[in-house]
C-alpha atoms as a PDB file:
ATOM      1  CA  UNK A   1       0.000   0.000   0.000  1.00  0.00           C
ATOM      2  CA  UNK A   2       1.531   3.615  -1.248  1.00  0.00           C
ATOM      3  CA  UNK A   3       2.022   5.712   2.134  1.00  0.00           C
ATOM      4  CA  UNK A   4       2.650  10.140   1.570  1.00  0.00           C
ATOM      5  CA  UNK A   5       3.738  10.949   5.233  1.00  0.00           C
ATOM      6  CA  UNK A   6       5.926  13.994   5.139  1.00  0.00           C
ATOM      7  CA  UNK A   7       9.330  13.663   5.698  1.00  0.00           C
ATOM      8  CA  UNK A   8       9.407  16.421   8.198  1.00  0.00           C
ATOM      9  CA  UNK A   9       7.407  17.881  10.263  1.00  0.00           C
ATOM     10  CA  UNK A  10       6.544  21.760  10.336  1.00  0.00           C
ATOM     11  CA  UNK A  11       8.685  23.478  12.655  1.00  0.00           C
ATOM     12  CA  UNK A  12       7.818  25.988  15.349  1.00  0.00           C
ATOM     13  CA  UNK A  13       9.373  28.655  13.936  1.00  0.00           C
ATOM     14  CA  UNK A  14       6.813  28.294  10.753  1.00  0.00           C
ATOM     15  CA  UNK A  15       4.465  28.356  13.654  1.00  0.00           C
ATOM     16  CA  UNK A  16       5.443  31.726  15.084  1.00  0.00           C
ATOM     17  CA  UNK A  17       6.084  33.814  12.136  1.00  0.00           C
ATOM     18  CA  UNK A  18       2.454  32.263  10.401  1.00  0.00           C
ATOM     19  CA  UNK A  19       0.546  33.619  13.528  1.00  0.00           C
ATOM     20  CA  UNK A  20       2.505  36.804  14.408  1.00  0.00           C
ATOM     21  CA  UNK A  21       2.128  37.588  10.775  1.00  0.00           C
ATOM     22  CA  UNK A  22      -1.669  36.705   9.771  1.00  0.00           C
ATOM     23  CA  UNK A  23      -2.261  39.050   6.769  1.00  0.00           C
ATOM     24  CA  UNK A  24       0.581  37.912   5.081  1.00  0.00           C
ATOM     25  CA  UNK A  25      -0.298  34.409   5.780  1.00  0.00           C
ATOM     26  CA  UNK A  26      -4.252  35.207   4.648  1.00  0.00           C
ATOM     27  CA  UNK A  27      -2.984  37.149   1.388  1.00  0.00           C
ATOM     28  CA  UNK A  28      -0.311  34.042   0.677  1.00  0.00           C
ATOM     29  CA  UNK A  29      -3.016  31.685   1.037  1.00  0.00           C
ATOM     30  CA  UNK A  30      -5.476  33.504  -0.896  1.00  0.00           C
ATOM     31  CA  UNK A  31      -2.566  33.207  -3.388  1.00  0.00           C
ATOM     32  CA  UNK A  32      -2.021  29.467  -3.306  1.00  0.00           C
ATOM     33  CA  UNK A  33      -6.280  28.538  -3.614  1.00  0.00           C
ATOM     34  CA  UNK A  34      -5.564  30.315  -7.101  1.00  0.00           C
ATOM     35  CA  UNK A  35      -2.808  28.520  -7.976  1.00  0.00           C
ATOM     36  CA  UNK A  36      -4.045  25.058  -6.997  1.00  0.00           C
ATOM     37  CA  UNK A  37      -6.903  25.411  -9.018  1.00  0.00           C
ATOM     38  CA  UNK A  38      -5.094  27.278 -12.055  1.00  0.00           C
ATOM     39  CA  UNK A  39      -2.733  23.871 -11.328  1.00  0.00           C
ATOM     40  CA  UNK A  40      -5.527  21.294 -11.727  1.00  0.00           C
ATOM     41  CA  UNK A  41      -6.676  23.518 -14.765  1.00  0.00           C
ATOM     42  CA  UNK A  42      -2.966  23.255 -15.900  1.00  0.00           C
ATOM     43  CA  UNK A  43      -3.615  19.398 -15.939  1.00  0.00           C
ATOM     44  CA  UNK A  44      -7.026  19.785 -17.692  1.00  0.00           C
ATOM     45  CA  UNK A  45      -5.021  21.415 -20.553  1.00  0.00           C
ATOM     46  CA  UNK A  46      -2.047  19.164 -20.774  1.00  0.00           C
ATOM     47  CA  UNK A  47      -3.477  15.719 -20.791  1.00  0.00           C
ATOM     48  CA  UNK A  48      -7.197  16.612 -22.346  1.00  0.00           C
ATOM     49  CA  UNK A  49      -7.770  13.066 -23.179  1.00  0.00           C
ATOM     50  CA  UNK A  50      -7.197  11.745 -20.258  1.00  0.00           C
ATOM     51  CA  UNK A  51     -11.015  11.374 -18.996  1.00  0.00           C
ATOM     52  CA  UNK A  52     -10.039  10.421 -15.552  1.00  0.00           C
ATOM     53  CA  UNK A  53      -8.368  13.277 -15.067  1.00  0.00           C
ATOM     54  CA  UNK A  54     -11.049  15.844 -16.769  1.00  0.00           C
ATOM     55  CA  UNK A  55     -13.261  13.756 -14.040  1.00  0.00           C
ATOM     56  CA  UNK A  56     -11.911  14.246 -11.105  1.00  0.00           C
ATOM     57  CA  UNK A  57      -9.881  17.847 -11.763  1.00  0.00           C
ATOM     58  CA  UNK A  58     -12.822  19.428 -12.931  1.00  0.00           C
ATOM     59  CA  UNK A  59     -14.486  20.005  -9.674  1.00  0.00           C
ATOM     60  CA  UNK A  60     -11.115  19.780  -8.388  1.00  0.00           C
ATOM     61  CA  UNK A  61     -10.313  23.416  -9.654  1.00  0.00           C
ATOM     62  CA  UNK A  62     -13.938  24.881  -8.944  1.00  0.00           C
ATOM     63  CA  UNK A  63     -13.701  23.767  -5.313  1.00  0.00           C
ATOM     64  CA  UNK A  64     -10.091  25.465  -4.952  1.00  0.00           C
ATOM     65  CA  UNK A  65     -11.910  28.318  -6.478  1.00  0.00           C
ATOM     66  CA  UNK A  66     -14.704  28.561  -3.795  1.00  0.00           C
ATOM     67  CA  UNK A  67     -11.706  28.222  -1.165  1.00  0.00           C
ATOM     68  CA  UNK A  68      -9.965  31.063  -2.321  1.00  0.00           C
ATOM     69  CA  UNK A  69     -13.496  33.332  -2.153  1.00  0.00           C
ATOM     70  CA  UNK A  70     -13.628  32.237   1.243  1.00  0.00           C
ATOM     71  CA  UNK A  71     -10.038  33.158   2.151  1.00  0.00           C
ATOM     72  CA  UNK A  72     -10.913  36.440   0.059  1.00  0.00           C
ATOM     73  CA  UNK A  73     -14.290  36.946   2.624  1.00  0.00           C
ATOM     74  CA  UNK A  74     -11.949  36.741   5.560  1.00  0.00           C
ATOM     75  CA  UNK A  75      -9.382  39.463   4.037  1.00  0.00           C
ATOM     76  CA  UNK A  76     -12.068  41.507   3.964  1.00  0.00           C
ATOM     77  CA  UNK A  77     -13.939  41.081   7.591  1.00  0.00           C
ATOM     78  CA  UNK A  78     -10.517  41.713   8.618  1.00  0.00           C
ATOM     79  CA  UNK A  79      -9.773  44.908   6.914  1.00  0.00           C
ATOM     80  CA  UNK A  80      -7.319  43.560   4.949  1.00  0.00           C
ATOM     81  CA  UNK A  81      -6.615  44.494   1.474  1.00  0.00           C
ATOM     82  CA  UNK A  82      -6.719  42.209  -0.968  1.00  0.00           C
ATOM     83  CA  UNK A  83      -2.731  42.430  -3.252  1.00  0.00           C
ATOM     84  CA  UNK A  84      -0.746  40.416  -4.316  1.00  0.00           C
ATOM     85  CA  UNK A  85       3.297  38.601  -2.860  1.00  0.00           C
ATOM     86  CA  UNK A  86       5.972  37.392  -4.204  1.00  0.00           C
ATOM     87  CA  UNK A  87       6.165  33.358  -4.029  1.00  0.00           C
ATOM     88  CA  UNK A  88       8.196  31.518  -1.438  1.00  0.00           C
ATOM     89  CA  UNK A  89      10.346  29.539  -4.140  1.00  0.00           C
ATOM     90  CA  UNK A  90       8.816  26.023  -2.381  1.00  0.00           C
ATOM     91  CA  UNK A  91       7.109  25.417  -5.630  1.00  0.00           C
ATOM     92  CA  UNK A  92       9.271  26.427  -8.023  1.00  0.00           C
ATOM     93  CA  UNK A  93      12.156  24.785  -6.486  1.00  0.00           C
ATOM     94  CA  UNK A  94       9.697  21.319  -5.920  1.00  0.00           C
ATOM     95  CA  UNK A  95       8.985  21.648  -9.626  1.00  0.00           C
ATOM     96  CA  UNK A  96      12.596  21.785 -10.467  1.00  0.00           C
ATOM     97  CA  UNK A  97      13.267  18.075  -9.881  1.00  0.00           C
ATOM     98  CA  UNK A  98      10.010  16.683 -11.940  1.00  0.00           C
ATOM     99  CA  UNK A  99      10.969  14.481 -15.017  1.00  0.00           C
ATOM    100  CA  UNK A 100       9.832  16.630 -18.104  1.00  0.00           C
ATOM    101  CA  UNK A 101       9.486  13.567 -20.413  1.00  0.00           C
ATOM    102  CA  UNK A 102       6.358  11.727 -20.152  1.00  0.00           C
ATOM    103  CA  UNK A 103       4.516   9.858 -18.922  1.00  0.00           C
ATOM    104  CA  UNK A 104       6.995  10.266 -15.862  1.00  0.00           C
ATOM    105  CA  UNK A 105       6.238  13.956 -16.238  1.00  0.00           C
ATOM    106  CA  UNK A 106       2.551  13.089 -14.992  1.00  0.00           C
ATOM    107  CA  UNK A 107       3.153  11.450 -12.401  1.00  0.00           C
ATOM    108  CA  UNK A 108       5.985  13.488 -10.998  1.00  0.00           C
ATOM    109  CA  UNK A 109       3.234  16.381 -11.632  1.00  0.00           C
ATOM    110  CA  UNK A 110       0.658  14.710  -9.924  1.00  0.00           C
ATOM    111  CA  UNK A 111       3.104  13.308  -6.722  1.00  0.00           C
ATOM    112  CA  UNK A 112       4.060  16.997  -6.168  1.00  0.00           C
ATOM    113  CA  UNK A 113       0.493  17.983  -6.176  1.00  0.00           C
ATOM    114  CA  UNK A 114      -0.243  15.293  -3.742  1.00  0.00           C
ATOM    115  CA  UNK A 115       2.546  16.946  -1.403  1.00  0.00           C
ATOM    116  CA  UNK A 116       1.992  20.569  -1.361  1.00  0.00           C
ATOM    117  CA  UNK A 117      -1.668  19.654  -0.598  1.00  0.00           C
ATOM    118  CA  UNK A 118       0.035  17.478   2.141  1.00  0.00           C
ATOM    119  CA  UNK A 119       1.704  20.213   2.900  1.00  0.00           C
ATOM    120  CA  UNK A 120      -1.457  22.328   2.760  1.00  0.00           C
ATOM    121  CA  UNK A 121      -3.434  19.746   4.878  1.00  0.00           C
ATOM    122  CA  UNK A 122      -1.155  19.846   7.744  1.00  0.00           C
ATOM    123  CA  UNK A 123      -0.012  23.165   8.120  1.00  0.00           C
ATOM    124  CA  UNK A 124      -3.978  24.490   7.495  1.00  0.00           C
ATOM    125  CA  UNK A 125      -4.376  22.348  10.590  1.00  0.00           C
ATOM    126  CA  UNK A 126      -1.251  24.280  12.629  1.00  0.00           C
ATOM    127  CA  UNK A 127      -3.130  27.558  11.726  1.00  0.00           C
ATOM    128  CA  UNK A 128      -6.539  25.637  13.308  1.00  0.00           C
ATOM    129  CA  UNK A 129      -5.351  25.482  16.733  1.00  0.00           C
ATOM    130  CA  UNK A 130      -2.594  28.502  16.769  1.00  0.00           C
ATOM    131  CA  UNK A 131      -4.345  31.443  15.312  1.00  0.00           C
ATOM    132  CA  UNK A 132      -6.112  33.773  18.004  1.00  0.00           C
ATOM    133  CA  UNK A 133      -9.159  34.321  15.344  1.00  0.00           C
ATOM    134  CA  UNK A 134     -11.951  31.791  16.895  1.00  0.00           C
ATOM    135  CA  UNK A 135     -13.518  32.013  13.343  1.00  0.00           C
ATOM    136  CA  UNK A 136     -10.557  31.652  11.744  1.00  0.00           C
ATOM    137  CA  UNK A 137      -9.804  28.709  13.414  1.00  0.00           C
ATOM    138  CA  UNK A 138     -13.009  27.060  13.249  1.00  0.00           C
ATOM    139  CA  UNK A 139     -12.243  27.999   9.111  1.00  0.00           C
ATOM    140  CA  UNK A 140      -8.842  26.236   8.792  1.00  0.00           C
ATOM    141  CA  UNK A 141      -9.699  23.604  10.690  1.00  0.00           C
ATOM    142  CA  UNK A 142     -12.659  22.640   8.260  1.00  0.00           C
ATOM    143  CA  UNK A 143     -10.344  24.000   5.612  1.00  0.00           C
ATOM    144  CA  UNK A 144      -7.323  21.328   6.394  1.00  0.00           C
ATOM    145  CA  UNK A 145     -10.004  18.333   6.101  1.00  0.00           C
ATOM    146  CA  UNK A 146     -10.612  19.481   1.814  1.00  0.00           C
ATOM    147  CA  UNK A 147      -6.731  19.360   1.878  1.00  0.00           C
ATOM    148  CA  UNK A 148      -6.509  16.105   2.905  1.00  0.00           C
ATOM    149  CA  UNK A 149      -8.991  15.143   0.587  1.00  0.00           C
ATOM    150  CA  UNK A 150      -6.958  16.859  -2.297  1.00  0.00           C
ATOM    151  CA  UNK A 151      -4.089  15.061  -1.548  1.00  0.00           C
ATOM    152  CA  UNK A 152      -5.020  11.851  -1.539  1.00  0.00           C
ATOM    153  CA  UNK A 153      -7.017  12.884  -4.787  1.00  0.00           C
ATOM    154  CA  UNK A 154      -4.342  13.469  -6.651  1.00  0.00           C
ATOM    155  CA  UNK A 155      -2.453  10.039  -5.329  1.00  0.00           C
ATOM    156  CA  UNK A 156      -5.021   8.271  -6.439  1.00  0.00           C
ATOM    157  CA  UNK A 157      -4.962   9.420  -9.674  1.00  0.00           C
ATOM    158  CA  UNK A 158      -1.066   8.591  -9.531  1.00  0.00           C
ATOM    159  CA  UNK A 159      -2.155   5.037  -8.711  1.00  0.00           C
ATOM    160  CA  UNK A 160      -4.732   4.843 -11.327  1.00  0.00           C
ATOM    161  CA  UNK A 161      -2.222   5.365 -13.575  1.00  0.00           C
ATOM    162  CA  UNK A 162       0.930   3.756 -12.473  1.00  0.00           C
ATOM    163  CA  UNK A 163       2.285   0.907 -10.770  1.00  0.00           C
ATOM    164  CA  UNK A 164       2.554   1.299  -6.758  1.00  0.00           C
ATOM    165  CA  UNK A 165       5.525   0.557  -6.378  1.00  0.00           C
ATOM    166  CA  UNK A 166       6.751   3.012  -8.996  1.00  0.00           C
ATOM    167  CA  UNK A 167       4.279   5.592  -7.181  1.00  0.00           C
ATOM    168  CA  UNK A 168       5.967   5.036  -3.776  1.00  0.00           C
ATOM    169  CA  UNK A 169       9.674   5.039  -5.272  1.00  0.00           C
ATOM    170  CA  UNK A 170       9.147   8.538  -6.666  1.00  0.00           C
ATOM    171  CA  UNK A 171       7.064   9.826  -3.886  1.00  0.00           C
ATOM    172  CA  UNK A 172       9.654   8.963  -1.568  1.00  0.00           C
ATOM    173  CA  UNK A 173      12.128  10.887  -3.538  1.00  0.00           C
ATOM    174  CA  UNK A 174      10.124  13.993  -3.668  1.00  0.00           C
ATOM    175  CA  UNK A 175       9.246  13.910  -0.291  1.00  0.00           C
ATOM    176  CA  UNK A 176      12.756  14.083   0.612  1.00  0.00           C
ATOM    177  CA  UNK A 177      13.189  16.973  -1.802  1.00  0.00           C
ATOM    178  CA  UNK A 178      10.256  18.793  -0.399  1.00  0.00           C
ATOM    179  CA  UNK A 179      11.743  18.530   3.376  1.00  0.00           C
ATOM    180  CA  UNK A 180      14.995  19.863   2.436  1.00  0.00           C
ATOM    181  CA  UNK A 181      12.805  22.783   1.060  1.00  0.00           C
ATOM    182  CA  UNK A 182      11.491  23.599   3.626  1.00  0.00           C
ATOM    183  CA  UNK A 183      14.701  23.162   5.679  1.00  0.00           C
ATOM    184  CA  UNK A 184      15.350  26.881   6.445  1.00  0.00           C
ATOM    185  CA  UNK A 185      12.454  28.757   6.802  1.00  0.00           C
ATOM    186  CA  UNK A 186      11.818  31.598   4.531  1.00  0.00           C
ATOM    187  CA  UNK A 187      12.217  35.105   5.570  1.00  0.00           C
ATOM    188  CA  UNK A 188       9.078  36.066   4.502  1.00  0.00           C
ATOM    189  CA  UNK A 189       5.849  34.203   6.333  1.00  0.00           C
ATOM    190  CA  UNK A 190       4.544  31.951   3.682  1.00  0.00           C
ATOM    191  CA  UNK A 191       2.030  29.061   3.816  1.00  0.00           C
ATOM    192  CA  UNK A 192       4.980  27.103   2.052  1.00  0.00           C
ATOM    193  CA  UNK A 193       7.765  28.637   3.155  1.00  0.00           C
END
């Protein structure tokens, strides 16, 4: 059976600077809603033939939508205006070390999907507990559950459409690259940073 457990754990510090630093942590995430669904849409685009994934990405992308209009609602009860960051480079560096020939260019794609909503799931559920915002919390707590659901989404598709044991030899790898990402925490408070 394929197993994605992180290969680190979120640190304190992430802890700290994500809570003493909310609006840059609700702008960021509002970021990152938009990018996971422009990401699933990315998917729609490359592999349009693939049914499965037209399926199940589909709603994918219109849910992520709906998250970020939530995050979006928040911004605003909290006087918070609405602009845009700059990236942490977690994703860009993550996307660095996927195979670009194919198919192994899928499932790399879809494996690093599976983490950052990993990612997403368990550090959504940091911000649950932590944050001083009762509604806020009660938000991210229901918000880390859809996470989870995301990733193992998107490793199920990897398993629909490539042998486990292949699945769990690459998703090891990029788990390991994705922990010595997040090694030293960015500068800047980031949900992936």
């Amino acid at each position: 059976m394929v197993t994605l457990q992180l290969a680190s754990p979120t640190s304190e510090a992430w802890i700290e600077q994500a809570t003493h630093h909310l609006d840059l942590i609700l702008l960021d995430h509002a970021n990152c809603e938009k990018k996971a669904a422009g990401n699933a849409l990315s998917l729609l685009f490359r592999y349009p033939a693939n049914g499965r994934l037209v399926e199940a990405l589909s709603p994918l992308a219109r849910e992520e939508l709906q998250h970020f209009e939530r995050v979006h609602r928040h911004l605003q009860r909290l006087g918070i205006p609405f602009r845009p960051l700059s990236a942490a480079p977690y994703a860009s560096r993550l996307n660095q070390h996927l195979r670009r020939r194919e198919p192994e260019h899928l499932l790399d794609t879809l494996l690093a999907a599976a983490i950052i909503e990993a990612r997403s799931h368990e550090r959504l559920g940091l911000l649950g507990i932590h944050l001083p915002d009762p509604e806020l919390r009660q938000f991210y707590l229901w918000l880390a559950a859809a996470e989870e659901r995301h990733w193992q989404l998107y490793l199920e598709l990897a398993l629909e459409q490539f042998p486990a044991d292949q699945v769990q030899e690459r998703l090891d790898t990029l788990l390991q690259v994705e922990a010595e990402i997040l090694s030293t925490l960015h500068p800047e408070p980031r949900v992936h940073s």
